[in-house]
PDB file of N, CA and C in Angstrom:
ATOM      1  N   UNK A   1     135.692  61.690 116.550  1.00  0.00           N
ATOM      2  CA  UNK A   1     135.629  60.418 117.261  1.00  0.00           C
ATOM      3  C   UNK A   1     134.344  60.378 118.087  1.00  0.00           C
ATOM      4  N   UNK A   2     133.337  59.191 117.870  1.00  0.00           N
ATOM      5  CA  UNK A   2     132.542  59.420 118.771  1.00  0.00           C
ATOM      6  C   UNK A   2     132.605  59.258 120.172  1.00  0.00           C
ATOM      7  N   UNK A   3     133.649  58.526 120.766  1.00  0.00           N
ATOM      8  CA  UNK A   3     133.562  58.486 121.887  1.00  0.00           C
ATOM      9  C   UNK A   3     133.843  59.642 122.712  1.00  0.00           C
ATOM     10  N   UNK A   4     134.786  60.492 121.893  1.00  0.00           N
ATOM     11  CA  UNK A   4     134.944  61.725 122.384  1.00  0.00           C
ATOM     12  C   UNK A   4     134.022  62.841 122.272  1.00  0.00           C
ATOM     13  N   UNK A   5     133.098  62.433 121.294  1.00  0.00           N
ATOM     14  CA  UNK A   5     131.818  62.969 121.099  1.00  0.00           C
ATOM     15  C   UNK A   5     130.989  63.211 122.472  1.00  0.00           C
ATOM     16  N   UNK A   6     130.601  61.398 122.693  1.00  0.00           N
ATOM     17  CA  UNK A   6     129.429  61.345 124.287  1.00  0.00           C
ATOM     18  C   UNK A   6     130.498  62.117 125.296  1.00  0.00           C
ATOM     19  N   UNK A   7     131.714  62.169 125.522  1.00  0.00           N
ATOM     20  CA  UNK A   7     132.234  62.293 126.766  1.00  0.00           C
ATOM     21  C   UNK A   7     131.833  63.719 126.679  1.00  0.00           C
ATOM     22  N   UNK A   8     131.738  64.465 125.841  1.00  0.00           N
ATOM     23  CA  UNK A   8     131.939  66.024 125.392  1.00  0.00           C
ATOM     24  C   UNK A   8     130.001  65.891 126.175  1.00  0.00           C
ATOM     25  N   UNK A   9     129.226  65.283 125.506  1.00  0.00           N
ATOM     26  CA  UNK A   9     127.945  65.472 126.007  1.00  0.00           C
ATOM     27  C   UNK A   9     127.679  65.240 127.103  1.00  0.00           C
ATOM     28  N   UNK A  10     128.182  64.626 127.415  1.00  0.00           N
ATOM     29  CA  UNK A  10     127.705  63.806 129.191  1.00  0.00           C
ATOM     30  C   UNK A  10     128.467  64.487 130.142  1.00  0.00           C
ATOM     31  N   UNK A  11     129.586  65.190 129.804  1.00  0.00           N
ATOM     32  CA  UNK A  11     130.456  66.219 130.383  1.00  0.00           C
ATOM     33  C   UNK A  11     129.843  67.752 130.489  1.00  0.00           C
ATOM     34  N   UNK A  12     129.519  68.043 129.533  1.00  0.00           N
ATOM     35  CA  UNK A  12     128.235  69.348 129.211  1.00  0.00           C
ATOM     36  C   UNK A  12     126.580  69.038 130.134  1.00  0.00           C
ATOM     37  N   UNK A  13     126.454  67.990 130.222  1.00  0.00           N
ATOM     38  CA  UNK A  13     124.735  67.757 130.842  1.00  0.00           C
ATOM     39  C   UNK A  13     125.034  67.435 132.179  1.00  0.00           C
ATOM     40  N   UNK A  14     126.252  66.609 132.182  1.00  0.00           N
ATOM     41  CA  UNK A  14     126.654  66.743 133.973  1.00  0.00           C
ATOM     42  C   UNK A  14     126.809  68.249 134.521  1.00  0.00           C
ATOM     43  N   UNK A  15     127.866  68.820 133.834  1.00  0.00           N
ATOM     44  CA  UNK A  15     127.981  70.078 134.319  1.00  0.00           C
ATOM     45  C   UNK A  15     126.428  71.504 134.364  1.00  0.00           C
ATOM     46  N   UNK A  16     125.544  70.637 133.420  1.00  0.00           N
ATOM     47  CA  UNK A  16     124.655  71.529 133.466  1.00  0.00           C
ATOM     48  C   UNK A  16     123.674  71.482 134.592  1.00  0.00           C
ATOM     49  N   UNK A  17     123.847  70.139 134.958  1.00  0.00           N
ATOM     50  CA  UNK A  17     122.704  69.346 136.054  1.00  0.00           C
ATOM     51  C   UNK A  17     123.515  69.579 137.159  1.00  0.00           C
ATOM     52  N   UNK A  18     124.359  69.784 137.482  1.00  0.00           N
ATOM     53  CA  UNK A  18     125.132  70.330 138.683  1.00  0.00           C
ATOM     54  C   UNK A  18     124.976  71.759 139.207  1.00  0.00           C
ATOM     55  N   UNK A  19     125.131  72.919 137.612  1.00  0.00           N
ATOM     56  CA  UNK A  19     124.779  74.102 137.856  1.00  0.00           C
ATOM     57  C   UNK A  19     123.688  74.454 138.594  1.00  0.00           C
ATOM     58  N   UNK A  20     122.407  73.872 138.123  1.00  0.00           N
ATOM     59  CA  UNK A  20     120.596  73.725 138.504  1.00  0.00           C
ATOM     60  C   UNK A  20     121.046  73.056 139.933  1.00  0.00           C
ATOM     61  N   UNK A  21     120.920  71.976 139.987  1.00  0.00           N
ATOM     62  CA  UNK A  21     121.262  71.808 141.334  1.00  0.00           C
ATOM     63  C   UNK A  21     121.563  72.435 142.378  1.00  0.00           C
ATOM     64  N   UNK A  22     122.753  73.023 142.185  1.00  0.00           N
ATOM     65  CA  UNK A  22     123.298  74.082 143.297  1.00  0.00           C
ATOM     66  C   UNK A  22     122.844  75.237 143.184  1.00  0.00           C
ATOM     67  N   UNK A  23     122.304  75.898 142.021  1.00  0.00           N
ATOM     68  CA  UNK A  23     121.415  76.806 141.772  1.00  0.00           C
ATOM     69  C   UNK A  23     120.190  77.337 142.784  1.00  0.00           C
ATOM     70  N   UNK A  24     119.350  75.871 142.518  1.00  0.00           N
ATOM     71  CA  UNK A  24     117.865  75.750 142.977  1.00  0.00           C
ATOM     72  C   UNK A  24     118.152  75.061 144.404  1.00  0.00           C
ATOM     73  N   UNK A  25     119.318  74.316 144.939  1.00  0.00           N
ATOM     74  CA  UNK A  25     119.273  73.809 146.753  1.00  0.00           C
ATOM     75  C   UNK A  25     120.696  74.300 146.974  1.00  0.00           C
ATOM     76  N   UNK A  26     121.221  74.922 146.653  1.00  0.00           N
ATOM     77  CA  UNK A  26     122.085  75.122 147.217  1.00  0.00           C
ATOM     78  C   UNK A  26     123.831  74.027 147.223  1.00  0.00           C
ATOM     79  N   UNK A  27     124.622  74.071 147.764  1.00  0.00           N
ATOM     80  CA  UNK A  27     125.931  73.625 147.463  1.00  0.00           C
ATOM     81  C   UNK A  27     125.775  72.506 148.385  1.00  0.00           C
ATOM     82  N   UNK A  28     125.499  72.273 149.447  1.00  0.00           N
ATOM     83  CA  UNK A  28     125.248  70.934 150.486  1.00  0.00           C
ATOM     84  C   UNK A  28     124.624  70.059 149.980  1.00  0.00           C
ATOM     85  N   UNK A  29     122.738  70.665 149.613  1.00  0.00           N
ATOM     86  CA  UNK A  29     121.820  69.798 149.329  1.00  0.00           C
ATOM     87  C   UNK A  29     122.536  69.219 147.917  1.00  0.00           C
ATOM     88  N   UNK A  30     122.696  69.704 147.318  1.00  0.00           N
ATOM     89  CA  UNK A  30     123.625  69.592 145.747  1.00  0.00           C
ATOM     90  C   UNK A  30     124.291  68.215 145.435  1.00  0.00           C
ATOM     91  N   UNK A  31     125.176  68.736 146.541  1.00  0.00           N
ATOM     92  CA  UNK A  31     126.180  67.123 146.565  1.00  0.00           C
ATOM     93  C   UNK A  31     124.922  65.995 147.360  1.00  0.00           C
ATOM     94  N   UNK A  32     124.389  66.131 148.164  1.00  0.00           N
ATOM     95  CA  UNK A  32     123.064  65.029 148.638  1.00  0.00           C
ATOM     96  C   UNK A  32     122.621  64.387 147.640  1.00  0.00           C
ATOM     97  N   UNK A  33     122.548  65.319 146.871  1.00  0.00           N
ATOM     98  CA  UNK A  33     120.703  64.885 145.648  1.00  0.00           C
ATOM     99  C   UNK A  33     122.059  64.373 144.709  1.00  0.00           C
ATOM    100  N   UNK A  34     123.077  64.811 144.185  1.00  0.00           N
ATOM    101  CA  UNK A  34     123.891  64.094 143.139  1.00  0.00           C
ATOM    102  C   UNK A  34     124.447  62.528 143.481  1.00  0.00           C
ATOM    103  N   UNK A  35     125.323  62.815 144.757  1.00  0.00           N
ATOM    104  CA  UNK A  35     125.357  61.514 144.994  1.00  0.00           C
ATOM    105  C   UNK A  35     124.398  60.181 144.831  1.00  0.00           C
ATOM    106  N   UNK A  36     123.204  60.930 145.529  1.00  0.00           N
ATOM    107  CA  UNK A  36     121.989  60.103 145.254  1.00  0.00           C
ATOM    108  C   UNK A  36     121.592  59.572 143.880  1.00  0.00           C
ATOM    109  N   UNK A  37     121.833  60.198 142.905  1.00  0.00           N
ATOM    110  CA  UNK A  37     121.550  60.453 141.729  1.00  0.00           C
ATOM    111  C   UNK A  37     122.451  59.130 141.147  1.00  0.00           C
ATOM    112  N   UNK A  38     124.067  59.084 141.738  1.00  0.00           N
ATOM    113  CA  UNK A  38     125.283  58.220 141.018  1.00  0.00           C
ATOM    114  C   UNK A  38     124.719  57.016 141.645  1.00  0.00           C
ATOM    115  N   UNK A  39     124.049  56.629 142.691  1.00  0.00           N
ATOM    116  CA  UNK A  39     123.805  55.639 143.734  1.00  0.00           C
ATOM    117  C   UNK A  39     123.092  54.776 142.699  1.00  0.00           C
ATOM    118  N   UNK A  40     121.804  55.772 142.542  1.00  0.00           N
ATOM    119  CA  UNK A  40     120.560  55.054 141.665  1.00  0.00           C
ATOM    120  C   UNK A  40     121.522  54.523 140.036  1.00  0.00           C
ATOM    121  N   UNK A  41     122.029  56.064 139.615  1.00  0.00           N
ATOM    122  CA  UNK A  41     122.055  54.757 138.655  1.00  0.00           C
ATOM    123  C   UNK A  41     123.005  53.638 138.202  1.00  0.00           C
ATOM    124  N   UNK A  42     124.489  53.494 139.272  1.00  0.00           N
ATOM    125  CA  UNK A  42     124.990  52.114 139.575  1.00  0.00           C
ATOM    126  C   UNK A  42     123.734  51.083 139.948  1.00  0.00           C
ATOM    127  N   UNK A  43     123.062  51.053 140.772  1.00  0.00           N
ATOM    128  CA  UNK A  43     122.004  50.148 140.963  1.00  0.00           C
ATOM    129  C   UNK A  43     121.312  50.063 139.751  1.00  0.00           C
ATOM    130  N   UNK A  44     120.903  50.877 138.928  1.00  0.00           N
ATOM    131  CA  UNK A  44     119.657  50.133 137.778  1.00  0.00           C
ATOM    132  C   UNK A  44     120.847  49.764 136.750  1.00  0.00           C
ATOM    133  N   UNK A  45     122.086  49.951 136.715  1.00  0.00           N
ATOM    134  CA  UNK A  45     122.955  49.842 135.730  1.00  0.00           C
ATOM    135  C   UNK A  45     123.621  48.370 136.137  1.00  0.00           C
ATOM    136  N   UNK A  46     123.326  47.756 137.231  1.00  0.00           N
ATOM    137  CA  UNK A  46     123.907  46.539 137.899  1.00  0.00           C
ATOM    138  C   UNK A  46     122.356  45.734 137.961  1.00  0.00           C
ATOM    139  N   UNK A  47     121.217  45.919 138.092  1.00  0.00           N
ATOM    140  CA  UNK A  47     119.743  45.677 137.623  1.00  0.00           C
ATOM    141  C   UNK A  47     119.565  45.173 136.168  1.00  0.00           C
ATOM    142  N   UNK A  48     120.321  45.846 135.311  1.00  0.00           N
ATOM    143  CA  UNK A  48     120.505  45.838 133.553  1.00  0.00           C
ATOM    144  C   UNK A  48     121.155  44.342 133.375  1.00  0.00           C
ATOM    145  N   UNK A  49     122.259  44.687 134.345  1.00  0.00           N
ATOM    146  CA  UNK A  49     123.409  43.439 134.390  1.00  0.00           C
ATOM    147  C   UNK A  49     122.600  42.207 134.120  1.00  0.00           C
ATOM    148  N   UNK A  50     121.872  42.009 135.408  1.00  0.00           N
ATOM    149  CA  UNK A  50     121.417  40.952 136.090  1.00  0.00           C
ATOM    150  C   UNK A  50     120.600  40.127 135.363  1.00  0.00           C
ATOM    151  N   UNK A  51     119.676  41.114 134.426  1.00  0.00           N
ATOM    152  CA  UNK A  51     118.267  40.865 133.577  1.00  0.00           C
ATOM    153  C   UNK A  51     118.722  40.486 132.457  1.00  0.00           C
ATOM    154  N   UNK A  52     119.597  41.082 132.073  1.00  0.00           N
ATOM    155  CA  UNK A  52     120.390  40.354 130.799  1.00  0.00           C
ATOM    156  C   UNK A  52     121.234  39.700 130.833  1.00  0.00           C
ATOM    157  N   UNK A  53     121.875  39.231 131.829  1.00  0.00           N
ATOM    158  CA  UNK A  53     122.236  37.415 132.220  1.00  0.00           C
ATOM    159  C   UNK A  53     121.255  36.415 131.967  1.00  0.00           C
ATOM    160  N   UNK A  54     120.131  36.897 133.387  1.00  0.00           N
ATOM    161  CA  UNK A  54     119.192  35.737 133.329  1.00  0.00           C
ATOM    162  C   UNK A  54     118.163  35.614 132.019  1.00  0.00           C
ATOM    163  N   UNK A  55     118.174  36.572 131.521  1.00  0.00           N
ATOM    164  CA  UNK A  55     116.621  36.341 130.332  1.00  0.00           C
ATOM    165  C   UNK A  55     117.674  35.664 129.421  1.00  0.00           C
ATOM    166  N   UNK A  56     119.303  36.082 128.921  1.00  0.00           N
ATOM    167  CA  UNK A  56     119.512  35.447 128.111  1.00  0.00           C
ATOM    168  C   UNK A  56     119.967  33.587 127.985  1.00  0.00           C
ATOM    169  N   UNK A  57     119.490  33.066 129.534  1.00  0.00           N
ATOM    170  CA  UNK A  57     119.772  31.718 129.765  1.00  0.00           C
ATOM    171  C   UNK A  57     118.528  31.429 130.012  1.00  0.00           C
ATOM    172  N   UNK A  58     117.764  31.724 130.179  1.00  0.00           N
ATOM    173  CA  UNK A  58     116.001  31.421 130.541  1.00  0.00           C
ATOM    174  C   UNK A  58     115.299  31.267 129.062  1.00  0.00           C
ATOM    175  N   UNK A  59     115.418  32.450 128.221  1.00  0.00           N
ATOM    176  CA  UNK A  59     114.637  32.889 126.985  1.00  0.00           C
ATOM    177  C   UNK A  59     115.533  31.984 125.797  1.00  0.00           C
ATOM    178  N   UNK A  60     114.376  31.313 125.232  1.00  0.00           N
ATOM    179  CA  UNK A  60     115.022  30.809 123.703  1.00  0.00           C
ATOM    180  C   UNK A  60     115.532  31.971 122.721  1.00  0.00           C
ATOM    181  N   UNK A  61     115.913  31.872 121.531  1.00  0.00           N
ATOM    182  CA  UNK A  61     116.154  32.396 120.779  1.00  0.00           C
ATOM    183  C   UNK A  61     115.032  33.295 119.932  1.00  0.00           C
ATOM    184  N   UNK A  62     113.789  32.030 120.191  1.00  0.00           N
ATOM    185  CA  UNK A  62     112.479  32.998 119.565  1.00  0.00           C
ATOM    186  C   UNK A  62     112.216  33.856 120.577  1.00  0.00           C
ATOM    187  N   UNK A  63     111.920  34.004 122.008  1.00  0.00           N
ATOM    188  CA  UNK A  63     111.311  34.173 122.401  1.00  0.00           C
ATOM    189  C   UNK A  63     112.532  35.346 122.341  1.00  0.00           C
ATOM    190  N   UNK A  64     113.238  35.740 122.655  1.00  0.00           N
ATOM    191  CA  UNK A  64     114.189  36.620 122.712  1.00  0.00           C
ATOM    192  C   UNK A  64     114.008  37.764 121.667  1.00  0.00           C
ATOM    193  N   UNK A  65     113.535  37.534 120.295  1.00  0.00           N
ATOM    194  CA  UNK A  65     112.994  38.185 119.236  1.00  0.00           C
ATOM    195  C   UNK A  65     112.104  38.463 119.388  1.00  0.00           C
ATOM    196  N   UNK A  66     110.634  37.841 120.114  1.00  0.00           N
ATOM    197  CA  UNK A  66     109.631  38.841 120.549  1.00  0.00           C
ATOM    198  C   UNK A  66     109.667  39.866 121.258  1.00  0.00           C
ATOM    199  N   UNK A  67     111.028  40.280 122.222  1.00  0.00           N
ATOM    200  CA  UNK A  67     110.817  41.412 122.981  1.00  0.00           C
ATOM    201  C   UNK A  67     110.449  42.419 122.130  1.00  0.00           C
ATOM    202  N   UNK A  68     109.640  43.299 122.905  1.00  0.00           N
ATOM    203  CA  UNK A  68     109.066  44.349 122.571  1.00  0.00           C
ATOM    204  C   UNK A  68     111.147  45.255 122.120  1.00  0.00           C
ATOM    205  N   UNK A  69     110.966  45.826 121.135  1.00  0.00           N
ATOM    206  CA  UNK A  69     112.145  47.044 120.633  1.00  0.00           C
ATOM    207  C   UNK A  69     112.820  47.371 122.286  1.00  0.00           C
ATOM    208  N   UNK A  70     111.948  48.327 122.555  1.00  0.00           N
ATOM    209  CA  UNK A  70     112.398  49.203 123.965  1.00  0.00           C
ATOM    210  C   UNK A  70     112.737  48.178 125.035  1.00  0.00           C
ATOM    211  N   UNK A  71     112.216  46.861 125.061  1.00  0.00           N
ATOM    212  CA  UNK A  71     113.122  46.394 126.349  1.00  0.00           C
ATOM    213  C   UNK A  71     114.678  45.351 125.624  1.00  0.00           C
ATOM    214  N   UNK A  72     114.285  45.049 124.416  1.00  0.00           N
ATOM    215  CA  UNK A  72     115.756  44.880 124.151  1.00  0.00           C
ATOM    216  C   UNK A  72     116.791  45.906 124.176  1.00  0.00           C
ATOM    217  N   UNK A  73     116.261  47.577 124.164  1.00  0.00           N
ATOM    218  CA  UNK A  73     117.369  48.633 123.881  1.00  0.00           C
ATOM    219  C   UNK A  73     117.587  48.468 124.889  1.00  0.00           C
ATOM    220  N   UNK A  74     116.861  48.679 126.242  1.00  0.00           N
ATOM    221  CA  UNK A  74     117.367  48.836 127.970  1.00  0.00           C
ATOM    222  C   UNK A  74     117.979  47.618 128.348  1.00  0.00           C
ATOM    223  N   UNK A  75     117.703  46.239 127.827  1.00  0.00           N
ATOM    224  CA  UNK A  75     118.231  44.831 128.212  1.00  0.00           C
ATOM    225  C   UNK A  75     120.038  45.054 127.182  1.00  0.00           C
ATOM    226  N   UNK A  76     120.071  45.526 126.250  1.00  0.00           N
ATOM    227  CA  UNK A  76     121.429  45.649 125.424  1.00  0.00           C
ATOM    228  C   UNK A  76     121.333  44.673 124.833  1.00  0.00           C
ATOM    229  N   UNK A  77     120.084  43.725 124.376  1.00  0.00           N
ATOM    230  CA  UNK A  77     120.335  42.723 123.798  1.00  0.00           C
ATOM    231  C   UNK A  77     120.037  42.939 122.001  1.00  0.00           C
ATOM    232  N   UNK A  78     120.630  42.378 121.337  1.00  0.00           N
ATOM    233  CA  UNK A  78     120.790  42.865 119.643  1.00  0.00           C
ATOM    234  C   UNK A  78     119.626  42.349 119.019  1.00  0.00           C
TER     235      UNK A  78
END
């Protein structure tokens, strides 16, 4: 199943980025810099939201097909 696939990966790279973390600052700074870490990316993940509301009521249909590849992958638009 892939979904059980990413959870298996993102479960493995969390836990690996946690290890380093507390590794290299310690168990305090650790939880600081992670939290920080969940902060940022609710904000660019609510940023994503926003941009792909408005471009898709602003932007025609052509113009929507010119995006460059890479900002339709980060916008989620098809």
């Amino acid at each position: 199943n892939d979904g059980i696939a990413v959870y298996r990966a993102q479960n493995y790279y969390t836990e690996l980025l946690w290890q380093y973390l507390e590794t290299i600052h310690g168990y305090d700074k650790a939880i600081h810099i992670f939290n920080e870490l969940v902060i940022h990316f609710i904000s660019w993940q609510m940023l994503q939201g926003y941009l792909h509301r408005n471009l898709c009521n602003v932007l025609t249909p052509t113009e929507m097909n010119e995006l460059l590849p890479i900002m339709k992958s980060l916008l989620h638009i098809p």
